[in-house]
N, C-alpha and C. Protein backbone atom coordinates (compact mmCIF):
# COMPACT_ATOMS: atom_id res chain seq x y z
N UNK A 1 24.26 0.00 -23.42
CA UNK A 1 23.79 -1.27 -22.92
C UNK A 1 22.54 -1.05 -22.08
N UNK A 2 21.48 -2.03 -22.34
CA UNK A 2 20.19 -1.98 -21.45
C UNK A 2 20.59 -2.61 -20.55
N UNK A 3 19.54 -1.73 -19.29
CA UNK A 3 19.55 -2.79 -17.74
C UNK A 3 18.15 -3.40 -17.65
N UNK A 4 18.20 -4.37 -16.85
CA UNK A 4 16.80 -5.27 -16.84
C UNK A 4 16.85 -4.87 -15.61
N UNK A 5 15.25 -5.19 -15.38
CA UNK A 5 14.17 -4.83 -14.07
C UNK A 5 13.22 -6.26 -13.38
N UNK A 6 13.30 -6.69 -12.72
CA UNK A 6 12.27 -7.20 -12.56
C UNK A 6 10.88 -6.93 -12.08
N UNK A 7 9.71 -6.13 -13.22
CA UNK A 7 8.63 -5.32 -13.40
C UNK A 7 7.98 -6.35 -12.61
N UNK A 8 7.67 -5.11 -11.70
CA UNK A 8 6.32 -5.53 -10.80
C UNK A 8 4.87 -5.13 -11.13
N UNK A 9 4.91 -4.66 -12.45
CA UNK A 9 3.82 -5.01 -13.03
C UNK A 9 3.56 -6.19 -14.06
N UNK A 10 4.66 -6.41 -14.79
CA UNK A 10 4.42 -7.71 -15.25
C UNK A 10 4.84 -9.16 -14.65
N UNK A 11 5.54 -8.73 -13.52
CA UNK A 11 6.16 -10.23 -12.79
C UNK A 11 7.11 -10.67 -13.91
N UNK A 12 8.04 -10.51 -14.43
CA UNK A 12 8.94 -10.99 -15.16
C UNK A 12 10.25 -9.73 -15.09
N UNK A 13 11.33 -10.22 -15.41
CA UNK A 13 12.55 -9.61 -15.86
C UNK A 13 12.38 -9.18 -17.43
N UNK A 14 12.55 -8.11 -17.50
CA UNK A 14 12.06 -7.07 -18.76
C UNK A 14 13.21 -5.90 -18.85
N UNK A 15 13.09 -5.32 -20.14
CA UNK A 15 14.01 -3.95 -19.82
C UNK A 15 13.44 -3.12 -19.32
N UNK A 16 14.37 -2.17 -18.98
CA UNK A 16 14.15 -1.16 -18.13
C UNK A 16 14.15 0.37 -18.81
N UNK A 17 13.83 1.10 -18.53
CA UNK A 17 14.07 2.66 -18.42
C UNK A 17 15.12 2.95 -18.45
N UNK A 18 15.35 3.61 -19.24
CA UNK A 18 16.90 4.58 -19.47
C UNK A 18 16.78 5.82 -18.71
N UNK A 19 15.65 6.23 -18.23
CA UNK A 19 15.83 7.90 -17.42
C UNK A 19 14.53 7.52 -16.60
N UNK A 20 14.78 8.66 -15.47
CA UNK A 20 13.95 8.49 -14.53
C UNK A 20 11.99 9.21 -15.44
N UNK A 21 11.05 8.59 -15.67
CA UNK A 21 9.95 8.46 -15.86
C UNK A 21 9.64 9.96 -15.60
N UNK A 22 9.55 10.16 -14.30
CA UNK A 22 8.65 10.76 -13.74
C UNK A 22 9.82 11.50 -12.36
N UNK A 23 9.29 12.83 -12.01
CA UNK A 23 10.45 14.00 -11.13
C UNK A 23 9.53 13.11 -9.30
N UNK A 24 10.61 12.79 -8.73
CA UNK A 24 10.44 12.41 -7.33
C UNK A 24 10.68 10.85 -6.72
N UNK A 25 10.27 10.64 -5.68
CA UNK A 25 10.45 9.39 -5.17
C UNK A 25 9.51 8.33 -6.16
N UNK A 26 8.18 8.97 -6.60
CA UNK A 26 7.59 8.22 -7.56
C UNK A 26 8.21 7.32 -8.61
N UNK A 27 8.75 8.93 -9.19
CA UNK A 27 9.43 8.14 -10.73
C UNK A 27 11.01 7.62 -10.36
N UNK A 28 11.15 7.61 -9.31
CA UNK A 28 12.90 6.34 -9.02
C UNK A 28 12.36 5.19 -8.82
N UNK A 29 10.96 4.92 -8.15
CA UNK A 29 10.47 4.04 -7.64
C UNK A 29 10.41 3.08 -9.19
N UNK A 30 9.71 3.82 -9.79
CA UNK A 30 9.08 3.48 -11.58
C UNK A 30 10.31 3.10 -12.25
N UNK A 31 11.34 3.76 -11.68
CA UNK A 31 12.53 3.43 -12.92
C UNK A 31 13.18 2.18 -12.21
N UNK A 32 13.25 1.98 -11.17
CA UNK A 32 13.72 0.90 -10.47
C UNK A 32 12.95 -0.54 -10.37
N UNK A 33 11.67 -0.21 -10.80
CA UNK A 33 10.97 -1.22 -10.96
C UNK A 33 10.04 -2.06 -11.89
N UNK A 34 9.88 -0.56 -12.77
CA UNK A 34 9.12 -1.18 -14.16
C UNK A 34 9.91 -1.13 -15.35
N UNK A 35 9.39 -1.93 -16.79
CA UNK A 35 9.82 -2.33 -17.65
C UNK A 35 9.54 -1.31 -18.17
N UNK A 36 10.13 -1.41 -19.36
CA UNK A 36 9.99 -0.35 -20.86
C UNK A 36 8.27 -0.66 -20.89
N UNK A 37 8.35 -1.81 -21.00
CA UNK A 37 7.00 -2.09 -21.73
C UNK A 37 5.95 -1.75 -21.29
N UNK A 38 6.09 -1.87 -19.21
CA UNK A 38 5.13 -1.69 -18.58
C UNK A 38 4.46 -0.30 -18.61
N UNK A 39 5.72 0.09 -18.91
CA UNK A 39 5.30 2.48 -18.94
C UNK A 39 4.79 2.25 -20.22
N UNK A 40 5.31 1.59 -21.40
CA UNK A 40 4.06 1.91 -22.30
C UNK A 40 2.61 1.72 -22.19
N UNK A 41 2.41 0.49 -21.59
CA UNK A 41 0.97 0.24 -21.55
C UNK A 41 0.38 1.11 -20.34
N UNK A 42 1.26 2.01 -19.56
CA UNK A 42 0.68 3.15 -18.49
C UNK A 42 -0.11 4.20 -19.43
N UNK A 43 1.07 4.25 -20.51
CA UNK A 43 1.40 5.97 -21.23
C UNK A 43 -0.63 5.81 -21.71
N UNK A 44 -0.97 4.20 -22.35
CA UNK A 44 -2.03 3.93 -22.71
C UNK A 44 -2.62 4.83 -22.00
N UNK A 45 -2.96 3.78 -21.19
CA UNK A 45 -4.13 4.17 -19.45
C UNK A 45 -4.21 5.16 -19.69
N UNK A 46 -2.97 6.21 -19.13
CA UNK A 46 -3.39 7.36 -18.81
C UNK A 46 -3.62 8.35 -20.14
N UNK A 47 -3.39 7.70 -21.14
CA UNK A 47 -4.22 8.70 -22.45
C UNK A 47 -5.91 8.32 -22.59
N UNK A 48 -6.38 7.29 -21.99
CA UNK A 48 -7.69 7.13 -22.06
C UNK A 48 -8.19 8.40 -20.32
N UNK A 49 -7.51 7.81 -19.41
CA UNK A 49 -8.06 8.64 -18.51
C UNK A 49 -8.06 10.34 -18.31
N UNK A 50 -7.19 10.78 -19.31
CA UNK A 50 -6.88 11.84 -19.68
C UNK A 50 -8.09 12.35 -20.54
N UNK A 51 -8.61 11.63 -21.47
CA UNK A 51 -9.52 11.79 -22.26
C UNK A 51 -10.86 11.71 -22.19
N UNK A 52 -11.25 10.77 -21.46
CA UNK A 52 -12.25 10.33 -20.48
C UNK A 52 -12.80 11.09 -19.50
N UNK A 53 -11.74 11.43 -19.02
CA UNK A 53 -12.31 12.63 -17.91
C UNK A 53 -11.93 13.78 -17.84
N UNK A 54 -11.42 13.90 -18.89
CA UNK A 54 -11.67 15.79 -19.82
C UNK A 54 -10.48 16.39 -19.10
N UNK A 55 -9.25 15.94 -18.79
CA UNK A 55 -8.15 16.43 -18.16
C UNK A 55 -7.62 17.48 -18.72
N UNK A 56 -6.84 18.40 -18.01
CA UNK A 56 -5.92 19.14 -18.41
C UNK A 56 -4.29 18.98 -17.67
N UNK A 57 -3.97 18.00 -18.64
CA UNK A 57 -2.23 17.71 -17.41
C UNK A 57 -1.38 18.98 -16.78
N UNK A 58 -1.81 20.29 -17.59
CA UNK A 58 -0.68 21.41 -16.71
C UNK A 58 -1.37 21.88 -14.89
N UNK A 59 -3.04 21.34 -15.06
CA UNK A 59 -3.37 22.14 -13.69
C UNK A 59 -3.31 21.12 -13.13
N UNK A 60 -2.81 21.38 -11.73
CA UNK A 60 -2.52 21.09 -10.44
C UNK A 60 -3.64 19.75 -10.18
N UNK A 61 -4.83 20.14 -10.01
CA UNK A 61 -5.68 19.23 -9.62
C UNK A 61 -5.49 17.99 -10.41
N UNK A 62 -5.36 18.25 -11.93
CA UNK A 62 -5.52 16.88 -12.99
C UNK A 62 -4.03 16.17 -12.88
N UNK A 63 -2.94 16.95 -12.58
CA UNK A 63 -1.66 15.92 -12.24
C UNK A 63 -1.71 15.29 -11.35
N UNK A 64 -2.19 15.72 -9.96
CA UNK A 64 -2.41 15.16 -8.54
C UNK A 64 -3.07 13.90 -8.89
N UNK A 65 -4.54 14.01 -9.46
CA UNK A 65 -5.19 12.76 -10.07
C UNK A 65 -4.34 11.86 -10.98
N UNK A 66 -3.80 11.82 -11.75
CA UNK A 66 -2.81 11.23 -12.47
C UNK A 66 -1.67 10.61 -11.76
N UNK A 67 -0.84 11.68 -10.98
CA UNK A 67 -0.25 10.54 -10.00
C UNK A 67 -0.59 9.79 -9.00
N UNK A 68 -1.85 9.88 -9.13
CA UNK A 68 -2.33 8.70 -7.69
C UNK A 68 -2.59 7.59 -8.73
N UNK A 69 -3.22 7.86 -9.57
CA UNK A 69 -3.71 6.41 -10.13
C UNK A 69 -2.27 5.93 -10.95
N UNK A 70 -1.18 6.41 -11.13
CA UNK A 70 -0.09 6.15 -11.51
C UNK A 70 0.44 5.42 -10.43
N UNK A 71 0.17 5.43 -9.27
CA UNK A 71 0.57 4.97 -8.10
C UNK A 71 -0.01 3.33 -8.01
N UNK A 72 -1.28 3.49 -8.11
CA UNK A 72 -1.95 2.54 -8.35
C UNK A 72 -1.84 1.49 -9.20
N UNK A 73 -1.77 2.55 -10.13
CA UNK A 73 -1.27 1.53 -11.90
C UNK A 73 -0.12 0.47 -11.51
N UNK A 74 0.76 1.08 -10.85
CA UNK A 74 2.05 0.03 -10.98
C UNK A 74 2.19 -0.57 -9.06
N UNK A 75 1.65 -0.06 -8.20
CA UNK A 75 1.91 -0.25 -6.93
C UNK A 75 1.06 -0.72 -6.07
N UNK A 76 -0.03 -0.16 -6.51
CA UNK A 76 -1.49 -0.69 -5.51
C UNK A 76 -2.32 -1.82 -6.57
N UNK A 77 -3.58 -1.76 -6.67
CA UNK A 77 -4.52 -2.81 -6.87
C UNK A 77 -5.05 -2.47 -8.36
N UNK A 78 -3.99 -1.25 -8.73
CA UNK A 78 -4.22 -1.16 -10.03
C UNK A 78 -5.52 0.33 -10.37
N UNK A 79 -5.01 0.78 -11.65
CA UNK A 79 -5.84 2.11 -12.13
C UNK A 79 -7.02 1.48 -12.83
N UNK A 80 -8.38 1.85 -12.77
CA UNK A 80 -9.62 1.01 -13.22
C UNK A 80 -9.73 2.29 -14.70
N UNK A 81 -10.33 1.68 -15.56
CA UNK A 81 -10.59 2.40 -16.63
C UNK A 81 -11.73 2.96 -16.82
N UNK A 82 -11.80 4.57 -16.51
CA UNK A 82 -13.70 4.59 -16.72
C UNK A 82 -14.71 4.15 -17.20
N UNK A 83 -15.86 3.91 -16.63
CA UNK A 83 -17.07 3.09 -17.01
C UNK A 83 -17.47 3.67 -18.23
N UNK A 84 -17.19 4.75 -18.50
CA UNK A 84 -17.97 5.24 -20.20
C UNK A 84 -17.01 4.92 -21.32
N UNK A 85 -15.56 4.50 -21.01
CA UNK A 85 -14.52 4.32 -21.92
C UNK A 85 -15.30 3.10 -22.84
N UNK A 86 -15.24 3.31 -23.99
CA UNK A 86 -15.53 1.83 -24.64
C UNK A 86 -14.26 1.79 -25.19
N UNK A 87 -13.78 0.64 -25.48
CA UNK A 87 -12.64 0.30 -26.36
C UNK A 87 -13.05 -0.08 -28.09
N UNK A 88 -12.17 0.55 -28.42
CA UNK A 88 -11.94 0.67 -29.94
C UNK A 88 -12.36 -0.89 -30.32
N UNK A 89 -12.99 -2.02 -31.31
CA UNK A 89 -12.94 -2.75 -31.98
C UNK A 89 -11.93 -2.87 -33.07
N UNK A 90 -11.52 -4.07 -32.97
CA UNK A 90 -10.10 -4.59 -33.64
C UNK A 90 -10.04 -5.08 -34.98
């Protein structure tokens, strides 16, 4: 059985996460508060910002960056998408 959330990134009651996201107070925070849907459209984000700014997720420095704007993404004023990103045409 799914549990619902009421995602504070989308402002609505949505499903939820079956496992904690992410290791720490972060990812309980994430599982307690965002939707399925909302971590997908993160997983997005952070594959453009990953790409964008030439990341490597195992070193230290590029996770640190990742969880702040993960922080952001769902808690603060939001993760901005780099200025050189163009988006794909539909």
């Amino acid at each position: 059985m799914s549990r619902s959330v009421n995602c504070i990134k989308l402002n609505k009651e949505a499903e939820g996460l079956a496992t904690l996201p992410y290791p720490g107070d972060l990812g309980k925070r994430i599982y307690e508060q965002v939707s399925q849907e909302a971590w997908k459209m993160w997983l997005g984000h952070q594959t453009i910002l990953i790409n964008e700014n030439r990341l490597t997720p195992i070193e230290p420095k590029a996770r640190k960056f990742l969880e702040e704007e993960m922080e952001k993404y769902f808690f603060g004023g939001g993760s901005e998408v780099p200025k050189e990103f163009n988006a794909p045409e539909e």
